[in-house]
PDB file of N, CA and C in Angstrom:
ATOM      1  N   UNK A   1     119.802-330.326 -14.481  1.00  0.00           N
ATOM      2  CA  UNK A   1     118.762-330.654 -13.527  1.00  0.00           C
ATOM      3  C   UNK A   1     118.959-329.934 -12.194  1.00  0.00           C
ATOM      4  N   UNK A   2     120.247-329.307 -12.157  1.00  0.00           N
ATOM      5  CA  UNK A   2     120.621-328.873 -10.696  1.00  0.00           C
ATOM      6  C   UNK A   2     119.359-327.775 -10.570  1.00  0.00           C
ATOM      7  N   UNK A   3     118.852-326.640 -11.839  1.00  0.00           N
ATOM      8  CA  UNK A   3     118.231-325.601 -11.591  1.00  0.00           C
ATOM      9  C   UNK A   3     117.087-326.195 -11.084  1.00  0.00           C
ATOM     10  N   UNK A   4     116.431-327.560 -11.742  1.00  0.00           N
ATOM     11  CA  UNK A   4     115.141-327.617 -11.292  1.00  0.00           C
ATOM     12  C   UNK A   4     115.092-327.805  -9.429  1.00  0.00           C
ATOM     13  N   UNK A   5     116.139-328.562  -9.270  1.00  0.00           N
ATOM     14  CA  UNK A   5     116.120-328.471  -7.733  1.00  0.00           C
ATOM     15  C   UNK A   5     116.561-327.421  -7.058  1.00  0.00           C
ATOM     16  N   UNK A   6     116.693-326.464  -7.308  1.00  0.00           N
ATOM     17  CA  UNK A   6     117.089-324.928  -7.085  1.00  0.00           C
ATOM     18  C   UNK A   6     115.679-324.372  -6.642  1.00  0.00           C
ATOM     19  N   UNK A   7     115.248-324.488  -7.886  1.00  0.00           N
ATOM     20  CA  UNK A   7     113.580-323.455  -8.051  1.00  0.00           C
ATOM     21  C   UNK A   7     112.660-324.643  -7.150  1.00  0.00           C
ATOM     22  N   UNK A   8     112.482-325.613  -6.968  1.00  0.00           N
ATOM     23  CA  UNK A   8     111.475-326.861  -5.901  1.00  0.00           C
ATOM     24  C   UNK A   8     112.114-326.132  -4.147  1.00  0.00           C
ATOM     25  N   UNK A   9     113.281-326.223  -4.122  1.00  0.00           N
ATOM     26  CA  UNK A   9     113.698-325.854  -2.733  1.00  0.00           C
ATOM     27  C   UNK A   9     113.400-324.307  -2.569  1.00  0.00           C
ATOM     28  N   UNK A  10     113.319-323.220  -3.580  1.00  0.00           N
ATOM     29  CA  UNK A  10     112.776-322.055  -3.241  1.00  0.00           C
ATOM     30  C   UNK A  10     111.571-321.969  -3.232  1.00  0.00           C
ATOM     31  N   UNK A  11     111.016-322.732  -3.883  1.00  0.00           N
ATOM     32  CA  UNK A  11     109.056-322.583  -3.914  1.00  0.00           C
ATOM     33  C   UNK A  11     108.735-323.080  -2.296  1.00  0.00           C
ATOM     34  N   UNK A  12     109.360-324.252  -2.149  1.00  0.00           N
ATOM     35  CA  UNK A  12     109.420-324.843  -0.377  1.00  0.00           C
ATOM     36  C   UNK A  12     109.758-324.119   0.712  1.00  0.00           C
ATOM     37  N   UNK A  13     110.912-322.982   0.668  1.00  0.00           N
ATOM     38  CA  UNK A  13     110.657-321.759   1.268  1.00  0.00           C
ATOM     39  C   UNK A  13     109.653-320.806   0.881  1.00  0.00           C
ATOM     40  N   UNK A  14     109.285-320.473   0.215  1.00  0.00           N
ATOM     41  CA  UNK A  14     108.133-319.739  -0.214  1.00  0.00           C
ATOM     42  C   UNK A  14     106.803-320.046   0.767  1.00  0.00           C
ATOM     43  N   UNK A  15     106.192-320.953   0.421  1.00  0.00           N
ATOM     44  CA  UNK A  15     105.357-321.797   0.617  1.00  0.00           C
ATOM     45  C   UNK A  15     105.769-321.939   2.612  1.00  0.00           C
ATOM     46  N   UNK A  16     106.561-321.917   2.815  1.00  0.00           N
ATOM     47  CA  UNK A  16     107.255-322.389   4.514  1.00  0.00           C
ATOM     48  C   UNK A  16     106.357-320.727   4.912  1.00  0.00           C
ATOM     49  N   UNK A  17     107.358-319.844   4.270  1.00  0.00           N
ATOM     50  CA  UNK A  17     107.277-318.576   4.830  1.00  0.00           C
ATOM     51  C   UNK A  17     105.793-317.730   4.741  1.00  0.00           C
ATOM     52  N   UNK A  18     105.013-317.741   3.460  1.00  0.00           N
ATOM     53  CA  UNK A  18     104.297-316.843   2.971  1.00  0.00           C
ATOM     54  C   UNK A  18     103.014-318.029   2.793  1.00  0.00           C
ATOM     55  N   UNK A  19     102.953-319.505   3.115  1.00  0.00           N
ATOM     56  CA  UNK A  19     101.934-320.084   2.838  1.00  0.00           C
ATOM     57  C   UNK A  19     100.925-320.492   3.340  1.00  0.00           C
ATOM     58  N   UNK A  20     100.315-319.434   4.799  1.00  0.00           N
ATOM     59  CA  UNK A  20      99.264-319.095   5.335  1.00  0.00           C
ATOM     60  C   UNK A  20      99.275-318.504   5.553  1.00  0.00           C
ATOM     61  N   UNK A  21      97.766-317.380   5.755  1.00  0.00           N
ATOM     62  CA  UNK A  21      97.675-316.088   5.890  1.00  0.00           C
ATOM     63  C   UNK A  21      97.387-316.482   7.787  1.00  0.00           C
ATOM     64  N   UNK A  22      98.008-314.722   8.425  1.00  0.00           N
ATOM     65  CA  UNK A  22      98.150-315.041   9.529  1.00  0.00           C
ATOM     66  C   UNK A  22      97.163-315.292  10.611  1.00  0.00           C
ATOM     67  N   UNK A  23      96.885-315.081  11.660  1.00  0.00           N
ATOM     68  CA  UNK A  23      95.733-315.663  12.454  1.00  0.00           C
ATOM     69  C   UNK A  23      94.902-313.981  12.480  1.00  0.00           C
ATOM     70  N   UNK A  24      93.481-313.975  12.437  1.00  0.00           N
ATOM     71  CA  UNK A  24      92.524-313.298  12.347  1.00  0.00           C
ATOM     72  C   UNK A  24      93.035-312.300  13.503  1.00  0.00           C
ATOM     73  N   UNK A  25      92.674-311.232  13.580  1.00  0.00           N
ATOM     74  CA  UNK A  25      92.677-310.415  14.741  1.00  0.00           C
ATOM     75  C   UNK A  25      91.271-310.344  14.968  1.00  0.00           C
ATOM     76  N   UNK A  26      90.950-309.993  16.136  1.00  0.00           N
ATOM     77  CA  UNK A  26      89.400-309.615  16.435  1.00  0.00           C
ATOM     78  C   UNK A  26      89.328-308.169  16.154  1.00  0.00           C
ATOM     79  N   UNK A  27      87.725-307.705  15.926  1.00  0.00           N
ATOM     80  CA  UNK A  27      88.302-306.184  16.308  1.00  0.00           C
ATOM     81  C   UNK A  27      88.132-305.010  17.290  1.00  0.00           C
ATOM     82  N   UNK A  28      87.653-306.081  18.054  1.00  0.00           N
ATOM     83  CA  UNK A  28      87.587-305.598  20.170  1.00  0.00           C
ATOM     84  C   UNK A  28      89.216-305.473  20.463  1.00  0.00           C
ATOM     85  N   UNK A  29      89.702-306.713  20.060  1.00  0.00           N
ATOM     86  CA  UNK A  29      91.371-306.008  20.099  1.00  0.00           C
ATOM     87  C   UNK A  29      92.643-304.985  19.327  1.00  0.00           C
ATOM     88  N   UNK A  30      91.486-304.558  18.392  1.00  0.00           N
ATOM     89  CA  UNK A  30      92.079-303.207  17.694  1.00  0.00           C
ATOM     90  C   UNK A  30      91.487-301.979  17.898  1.00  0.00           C
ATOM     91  N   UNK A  31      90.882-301.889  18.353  1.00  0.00           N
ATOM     92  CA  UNK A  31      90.000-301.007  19.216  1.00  0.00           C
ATOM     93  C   UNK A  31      90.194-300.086  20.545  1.00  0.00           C
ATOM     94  N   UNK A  32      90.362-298.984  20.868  1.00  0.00           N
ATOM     95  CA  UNK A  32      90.841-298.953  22.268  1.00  0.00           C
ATOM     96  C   UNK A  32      89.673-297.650  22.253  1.00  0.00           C
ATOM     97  N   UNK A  33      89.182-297.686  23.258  1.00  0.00           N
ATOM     98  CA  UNK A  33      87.618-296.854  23.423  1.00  0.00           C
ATOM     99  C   UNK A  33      88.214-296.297  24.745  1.00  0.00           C
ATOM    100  N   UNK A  34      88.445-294.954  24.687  1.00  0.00           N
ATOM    101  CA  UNK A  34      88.760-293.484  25.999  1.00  0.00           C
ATOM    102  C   UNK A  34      88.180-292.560  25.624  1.00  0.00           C
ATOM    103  N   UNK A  35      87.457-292.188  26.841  1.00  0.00           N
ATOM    104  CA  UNK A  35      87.151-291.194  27.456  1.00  0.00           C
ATOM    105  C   UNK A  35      87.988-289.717  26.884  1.00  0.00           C
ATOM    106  N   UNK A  36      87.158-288.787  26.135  1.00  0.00           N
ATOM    107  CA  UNK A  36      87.864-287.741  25.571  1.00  0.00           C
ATOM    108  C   UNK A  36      88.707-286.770  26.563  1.00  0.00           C
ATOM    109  N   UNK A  37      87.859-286.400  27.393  1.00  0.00           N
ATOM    110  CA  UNK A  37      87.728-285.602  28.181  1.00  0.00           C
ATOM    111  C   UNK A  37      87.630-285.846  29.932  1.00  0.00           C
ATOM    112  N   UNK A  38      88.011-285.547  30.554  1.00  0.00           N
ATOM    113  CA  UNK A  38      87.710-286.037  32.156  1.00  0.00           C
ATOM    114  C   UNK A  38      86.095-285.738  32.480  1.00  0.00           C
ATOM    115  N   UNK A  39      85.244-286.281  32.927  1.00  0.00           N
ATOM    116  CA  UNK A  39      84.161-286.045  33.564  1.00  0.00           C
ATOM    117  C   UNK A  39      84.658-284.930  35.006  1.00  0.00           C
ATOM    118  N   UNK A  40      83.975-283.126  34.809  1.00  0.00           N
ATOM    119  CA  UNK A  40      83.982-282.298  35.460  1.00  0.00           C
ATOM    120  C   UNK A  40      83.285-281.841  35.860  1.00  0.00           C
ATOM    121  N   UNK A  41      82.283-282.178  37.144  1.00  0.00           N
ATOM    122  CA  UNK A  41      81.096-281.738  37.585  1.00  0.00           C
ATOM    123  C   UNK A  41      80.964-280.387  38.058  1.00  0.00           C
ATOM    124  N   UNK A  42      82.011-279.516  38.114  1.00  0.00           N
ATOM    125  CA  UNK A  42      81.792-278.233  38.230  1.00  0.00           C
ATOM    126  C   UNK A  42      81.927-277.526  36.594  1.00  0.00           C
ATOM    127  N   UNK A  43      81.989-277.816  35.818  1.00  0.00           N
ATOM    128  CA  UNK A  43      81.464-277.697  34.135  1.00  0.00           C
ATOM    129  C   UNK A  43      80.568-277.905  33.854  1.00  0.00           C
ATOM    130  N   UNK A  44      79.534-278.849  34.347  1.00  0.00           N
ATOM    131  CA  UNK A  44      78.483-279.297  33.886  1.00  0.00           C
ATOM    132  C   UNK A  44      77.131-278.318  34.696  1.00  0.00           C
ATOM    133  N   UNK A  45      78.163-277.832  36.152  1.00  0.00           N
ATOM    134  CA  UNK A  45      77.148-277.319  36.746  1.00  0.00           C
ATOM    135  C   UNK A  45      76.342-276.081  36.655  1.00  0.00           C
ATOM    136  N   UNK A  46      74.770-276.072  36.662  1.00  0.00           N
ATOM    137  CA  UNK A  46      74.449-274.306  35.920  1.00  0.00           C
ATOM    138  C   UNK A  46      75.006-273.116  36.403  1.00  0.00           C
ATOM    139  N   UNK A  47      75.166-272.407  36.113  1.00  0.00           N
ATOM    140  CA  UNK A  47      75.500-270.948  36.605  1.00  0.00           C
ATOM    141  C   UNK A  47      74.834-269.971  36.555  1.00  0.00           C
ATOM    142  N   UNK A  48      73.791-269.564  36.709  1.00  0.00           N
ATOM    143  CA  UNK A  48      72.403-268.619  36.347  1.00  0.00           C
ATOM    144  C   UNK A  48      73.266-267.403  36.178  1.00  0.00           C
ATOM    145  N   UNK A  49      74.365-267.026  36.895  1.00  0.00           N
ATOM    146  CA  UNK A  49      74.983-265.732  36.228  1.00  0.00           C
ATOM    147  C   UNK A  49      75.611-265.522  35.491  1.00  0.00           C
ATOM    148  N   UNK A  50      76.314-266.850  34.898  1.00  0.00           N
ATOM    149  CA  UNK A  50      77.097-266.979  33.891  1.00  0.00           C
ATOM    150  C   UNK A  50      76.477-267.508  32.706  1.00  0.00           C
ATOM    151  N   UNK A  51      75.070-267.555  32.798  1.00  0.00           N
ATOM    152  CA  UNK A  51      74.365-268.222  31.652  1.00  0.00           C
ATOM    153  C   UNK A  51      74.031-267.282  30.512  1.00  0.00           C
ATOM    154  N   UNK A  52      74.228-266.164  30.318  1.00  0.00           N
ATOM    155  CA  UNK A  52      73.685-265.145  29.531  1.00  0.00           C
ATOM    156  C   UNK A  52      74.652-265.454  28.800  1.00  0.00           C
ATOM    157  N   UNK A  53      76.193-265.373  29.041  1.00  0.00           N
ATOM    158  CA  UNK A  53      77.469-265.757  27.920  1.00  0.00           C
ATOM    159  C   UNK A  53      76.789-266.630  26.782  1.00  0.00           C
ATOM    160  N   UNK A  54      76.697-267.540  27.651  1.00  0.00           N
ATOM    161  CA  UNK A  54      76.696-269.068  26.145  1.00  0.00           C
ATOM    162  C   UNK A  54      74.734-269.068  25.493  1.00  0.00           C
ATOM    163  N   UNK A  55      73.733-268.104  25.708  1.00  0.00           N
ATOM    164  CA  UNK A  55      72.899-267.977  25.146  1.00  0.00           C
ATOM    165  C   UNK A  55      72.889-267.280  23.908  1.00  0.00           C
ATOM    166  N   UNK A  56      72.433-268.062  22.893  1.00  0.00           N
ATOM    167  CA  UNK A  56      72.974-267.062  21.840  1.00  0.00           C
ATOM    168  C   UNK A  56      71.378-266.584  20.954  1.00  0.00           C
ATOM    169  N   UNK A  57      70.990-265.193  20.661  1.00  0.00           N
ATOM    170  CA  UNK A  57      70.220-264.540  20.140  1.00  0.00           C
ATOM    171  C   UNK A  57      70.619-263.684  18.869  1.00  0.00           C
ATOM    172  N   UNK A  58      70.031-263.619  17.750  1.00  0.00           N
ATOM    173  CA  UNK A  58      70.379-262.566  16.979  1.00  0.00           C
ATOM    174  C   UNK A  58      70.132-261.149  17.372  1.00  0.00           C
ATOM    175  N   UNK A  59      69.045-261.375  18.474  1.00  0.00           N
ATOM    176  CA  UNK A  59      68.738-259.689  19.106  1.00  0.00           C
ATOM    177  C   UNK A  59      70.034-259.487  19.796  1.00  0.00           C
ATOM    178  N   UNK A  60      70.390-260.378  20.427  1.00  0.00           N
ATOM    179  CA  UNK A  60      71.593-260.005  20.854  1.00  0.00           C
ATOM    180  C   UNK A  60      73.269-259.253  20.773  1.00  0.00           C
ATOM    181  N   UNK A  61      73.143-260.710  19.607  1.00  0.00           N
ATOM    182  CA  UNK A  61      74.273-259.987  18.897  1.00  0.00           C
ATOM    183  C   UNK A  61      73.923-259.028  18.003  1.00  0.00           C
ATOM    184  N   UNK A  62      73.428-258.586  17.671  1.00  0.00           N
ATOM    185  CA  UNK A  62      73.239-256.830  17.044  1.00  0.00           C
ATOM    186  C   UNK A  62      73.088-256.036  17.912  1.00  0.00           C
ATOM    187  N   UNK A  63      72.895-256.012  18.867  1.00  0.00           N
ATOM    188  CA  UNK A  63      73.082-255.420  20.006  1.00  0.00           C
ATOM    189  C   UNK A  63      71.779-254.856  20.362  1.00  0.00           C
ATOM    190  N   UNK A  64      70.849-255.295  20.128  1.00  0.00           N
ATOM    191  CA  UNK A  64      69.238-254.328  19.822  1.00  0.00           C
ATOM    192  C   UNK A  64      68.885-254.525  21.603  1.00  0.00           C
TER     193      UNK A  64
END
């Protein structure tokens, strides 16, 4: 009989340790939302002479 009270006192740890699942997380708190990049207002700003670079044409690039 000793085993049966062997295997009752391990199921009772069992059951102690593993016998609720743990508390919910939200998932606003798994989450962490940044900013990729710094906001650079001299990047954003036009450049009328530097604007021909980033226009892109196929007349262009063939060089016609």
């Amino acid at each position: 009989m000793e085993s049966r009270g062997a295997v009752d006192s391990a199921a009772v740890a069992r059951q102690a340790r593993f016998g609720k699942l743990p508390e919910r997380i939200r998932f606003e708190d798994m989450v962490e939302e940044k900013q990729a990049t710094p906001n650079d207002p001299a990047r954003d700003a036009y450049n009328p002479e530097g604007s021909w670079m980033s226009f892109s044409c196929l007349a262009a690039d063939l060089g016609l």
